[in-house]
C-alpha atoms as a PDB file:
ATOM      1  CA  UNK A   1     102.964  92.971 136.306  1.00  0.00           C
ATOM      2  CA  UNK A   2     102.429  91.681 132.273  1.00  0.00           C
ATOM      3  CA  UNK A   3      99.947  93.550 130.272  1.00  0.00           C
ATOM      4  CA  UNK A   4      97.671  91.260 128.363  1.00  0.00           C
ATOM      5  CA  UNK A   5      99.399  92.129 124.967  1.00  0.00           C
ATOM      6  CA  UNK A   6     102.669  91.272 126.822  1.00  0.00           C
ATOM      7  CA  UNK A   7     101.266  87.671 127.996  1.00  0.00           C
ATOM      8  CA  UNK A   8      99.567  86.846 124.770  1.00  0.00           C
ATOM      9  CA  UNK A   9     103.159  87.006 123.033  1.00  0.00           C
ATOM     10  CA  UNK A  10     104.698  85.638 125.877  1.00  0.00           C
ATOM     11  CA  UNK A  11     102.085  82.280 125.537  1.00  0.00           C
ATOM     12  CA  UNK A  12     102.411  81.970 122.133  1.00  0.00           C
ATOM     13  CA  UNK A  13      99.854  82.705 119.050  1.00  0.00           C
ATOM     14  CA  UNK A  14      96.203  81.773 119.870  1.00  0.00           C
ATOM     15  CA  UNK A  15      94.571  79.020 118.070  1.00  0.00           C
ATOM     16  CA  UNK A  16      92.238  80.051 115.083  1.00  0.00           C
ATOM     17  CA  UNK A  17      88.272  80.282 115.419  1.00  0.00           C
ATOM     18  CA  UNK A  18      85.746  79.732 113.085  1.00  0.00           C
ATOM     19  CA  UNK A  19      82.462  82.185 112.499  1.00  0.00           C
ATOM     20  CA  UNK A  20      79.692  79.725 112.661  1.00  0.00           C
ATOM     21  CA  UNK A  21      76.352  80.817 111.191  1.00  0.00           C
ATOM     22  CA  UNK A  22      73.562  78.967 111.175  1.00  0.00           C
ATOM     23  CA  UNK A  23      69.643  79.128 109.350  1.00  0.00           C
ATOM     24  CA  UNK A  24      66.543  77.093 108.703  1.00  0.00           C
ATOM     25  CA  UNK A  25      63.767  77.156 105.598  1.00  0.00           C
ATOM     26  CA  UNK A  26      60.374  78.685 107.134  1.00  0.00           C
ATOM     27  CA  UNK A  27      59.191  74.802 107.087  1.00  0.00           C
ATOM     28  CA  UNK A  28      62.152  74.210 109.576  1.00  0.00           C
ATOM     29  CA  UNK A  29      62.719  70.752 107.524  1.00  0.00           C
ATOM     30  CA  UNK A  30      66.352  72.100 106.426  1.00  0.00           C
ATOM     31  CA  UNK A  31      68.788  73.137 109.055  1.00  0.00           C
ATOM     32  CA  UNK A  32      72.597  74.378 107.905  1.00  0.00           C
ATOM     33  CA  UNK A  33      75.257  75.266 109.590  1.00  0.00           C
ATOM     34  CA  UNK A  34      78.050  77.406 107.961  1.00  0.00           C
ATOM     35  CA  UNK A  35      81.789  77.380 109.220  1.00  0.00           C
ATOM     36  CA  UNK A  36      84.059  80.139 108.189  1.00  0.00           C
ATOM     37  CA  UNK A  37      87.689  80.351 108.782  1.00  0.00           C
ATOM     38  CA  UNK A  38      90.800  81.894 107.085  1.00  0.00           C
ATOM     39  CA  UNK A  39      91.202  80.239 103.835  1.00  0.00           C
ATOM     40  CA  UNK A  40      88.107  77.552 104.154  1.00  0.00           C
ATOM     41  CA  UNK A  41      84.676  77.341 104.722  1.00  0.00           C
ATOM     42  CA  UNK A  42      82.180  74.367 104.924  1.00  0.00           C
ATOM     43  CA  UNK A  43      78.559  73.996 105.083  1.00  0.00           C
ATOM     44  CA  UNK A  44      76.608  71.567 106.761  1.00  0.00           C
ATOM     45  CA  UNK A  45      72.744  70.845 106.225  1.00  0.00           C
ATOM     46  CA  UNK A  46      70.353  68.399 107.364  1.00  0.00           C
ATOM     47  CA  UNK A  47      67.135  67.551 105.746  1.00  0.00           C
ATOM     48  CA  UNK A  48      65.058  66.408 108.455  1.00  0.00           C
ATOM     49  CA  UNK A  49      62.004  64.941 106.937  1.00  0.00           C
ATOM     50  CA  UNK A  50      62.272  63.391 103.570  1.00  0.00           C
ATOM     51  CA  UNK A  51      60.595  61.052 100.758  1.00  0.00           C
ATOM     52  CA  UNK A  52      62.331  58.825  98.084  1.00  0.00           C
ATOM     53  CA  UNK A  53      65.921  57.404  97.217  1.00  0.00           C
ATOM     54  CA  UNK A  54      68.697  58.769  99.111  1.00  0.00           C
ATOM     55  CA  UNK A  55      70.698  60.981  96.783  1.00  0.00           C
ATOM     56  CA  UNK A  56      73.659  58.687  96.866  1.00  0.00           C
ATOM     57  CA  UNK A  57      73.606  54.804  97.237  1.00  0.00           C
ATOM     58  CA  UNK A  58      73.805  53.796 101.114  1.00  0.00           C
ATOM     59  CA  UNK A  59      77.690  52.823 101.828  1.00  0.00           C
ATOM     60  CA  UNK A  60      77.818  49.093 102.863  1.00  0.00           C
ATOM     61  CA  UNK A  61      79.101  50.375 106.303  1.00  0.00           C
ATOM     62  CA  UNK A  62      76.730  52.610 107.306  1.00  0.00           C
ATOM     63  CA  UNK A  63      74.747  51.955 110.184  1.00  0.00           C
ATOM     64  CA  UNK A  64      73.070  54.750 111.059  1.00  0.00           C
ATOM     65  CA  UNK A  65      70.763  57.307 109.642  1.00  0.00           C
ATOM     66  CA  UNK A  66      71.475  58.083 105.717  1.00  0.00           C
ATOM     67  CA  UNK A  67      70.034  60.538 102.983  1.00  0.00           C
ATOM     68  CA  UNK A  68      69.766  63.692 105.362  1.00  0.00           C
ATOM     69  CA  UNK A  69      73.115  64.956 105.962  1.00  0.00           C
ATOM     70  CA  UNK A  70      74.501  66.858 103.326  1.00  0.00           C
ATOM     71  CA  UNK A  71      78.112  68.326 103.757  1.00  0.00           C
ATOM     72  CA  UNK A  72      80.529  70.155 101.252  1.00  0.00           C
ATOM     73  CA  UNK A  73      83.450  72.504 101.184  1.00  0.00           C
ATOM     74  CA  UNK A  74      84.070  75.839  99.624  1.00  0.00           C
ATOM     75  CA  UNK A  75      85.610  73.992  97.051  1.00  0.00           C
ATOM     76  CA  UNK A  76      85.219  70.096  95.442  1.00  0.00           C
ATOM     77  CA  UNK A  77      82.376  67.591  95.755  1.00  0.00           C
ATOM     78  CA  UNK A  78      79.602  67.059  97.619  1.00  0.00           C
ATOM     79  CA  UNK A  79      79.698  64.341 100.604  1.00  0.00           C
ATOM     80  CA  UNK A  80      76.624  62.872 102.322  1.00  0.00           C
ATOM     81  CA  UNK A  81      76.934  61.594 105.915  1.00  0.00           C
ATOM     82  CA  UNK A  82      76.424  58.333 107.875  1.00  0.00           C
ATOM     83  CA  UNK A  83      75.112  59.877 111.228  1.00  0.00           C
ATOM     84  CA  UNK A  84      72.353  59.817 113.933  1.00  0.00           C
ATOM     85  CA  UNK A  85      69.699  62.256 112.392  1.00  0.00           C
ATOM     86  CA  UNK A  86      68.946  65.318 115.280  1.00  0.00           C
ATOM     87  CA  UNK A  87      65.319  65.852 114.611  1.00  0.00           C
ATOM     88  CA  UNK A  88      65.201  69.413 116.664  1.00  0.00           C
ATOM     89  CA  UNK A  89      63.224  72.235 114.834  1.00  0.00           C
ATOM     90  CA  UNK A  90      65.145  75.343 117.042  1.00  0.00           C
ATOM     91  CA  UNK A  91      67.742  77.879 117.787  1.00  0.00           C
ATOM     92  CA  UNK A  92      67.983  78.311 113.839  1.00  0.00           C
ATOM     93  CA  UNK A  93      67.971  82.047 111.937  1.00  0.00           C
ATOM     94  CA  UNK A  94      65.092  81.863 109.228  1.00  0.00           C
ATOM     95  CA  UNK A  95      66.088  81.771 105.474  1.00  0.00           C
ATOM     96  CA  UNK A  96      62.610  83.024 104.363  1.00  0.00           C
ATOM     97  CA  UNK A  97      61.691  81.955 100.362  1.00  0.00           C
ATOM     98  CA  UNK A  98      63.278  84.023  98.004  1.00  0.00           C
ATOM     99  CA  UNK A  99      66.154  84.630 100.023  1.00  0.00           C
ATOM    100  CA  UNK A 100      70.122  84.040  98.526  1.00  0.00           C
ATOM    101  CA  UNK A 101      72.956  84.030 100.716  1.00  0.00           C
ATOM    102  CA  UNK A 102      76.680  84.337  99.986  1.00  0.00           C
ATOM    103  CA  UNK A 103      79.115  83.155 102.561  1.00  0.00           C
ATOM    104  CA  UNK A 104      82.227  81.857 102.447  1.00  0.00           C
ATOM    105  CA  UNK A 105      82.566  79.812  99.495  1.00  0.00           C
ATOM    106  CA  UNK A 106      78.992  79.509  99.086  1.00  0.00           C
ATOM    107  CA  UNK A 107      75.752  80.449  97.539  1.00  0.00           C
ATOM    108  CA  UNK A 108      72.627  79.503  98.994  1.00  0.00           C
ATOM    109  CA  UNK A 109      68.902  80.052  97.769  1.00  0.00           C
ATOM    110  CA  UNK A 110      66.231  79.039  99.496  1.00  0.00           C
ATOM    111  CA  UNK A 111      62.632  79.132  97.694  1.00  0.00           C
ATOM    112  CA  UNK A 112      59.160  77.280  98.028  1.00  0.00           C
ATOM    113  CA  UNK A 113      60.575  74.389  96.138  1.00  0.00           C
ATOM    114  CA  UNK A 114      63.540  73.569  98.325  1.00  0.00           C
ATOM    115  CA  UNK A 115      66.950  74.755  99.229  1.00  0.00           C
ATOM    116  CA  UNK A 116      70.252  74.893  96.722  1.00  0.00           C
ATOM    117  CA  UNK A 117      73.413  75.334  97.475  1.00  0.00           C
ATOM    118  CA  UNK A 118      76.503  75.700  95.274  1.00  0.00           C
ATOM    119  CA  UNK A 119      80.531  75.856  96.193  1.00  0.00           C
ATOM    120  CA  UNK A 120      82.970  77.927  93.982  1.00  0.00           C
ATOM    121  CA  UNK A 121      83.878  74.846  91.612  1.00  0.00           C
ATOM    122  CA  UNK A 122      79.749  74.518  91.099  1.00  0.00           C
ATOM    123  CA  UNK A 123      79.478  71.333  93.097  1.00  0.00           C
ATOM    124  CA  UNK A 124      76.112  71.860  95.287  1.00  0.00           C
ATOM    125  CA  UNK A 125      72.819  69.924  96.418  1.00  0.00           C
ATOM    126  CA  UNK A 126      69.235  70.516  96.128  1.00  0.00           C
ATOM    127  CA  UNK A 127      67.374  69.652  99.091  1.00  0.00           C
ATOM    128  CA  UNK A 128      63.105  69.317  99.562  1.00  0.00           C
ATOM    129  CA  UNK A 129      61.253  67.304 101.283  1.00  0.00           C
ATOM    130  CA  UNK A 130      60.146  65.048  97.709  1.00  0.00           C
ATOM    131  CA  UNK A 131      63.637  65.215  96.252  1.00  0.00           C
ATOM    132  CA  UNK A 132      67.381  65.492  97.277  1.00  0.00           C
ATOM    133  CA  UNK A 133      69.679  65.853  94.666  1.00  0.00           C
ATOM    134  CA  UNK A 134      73.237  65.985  94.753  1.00  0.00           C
ATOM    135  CA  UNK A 135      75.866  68.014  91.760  1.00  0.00           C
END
């Protein structure tokens, strides 16, 4: 009989997983979801409620929601996303005010004024419920 160790080199390498973390502001209007994996990370966060211009200019083929999905890589620009907006406020671990996080590529601070979020070449976004902002 094969010993696990024995059939894991026998089938091959496994496949790579990502650590997925995910938080909320207190409000629960920002949800992000973090992805971690050797060599990369991204970050993914949705404004849920919002006021004013979009940060970008809609894309002529968008036809869905636009202006509250916000998603960027450990390194180079920010991109905004053309996608049904997921209006659930749960499951989420609390970024109280005040609080920064490092992950990945990323620095995060949320505060009473909204949620920033920089990669390693400074790209970020700025995200409140008045004002969405995009570096």
């Amino acid at each position: 009989m094969l010993r696990p160790a024995v059939l894991i080199l026998l089938l091959g390498p496994l496949p790579a997983h990502a650590d997925i973390w995910t938080f909320e502001t207190p409000s629960e209007n920002i949800q992000c979801m973090v992805g971690m994996e050797v060599g990369m990370s991204d970050i993914q966060c949705t404004i849920i409620e919002r006021h004013g211009a979009p940060a970008l200019p809609r894309p002529a083929d968008c036809a869905s929601d636009w202006g509250h999905s916000f998603l960027m890589l450990d390194r180079g620009p920010v991109q905004m996303l053309c996608e049904p907006l997921y209006r659930g406020r749960d499951g989420f671990h609390r970024a109280d005010y005040g609080v920064t996080g490092t992950f990945g590529g990323f620095v995060c601070h949320s505060s009473q004024k909204g949620l920033e979020c920089r990669n390693r070449d400074g790209h970020g976004f700025f995200l409140s419920r008045a004002v969405q902002t995009v570096f």
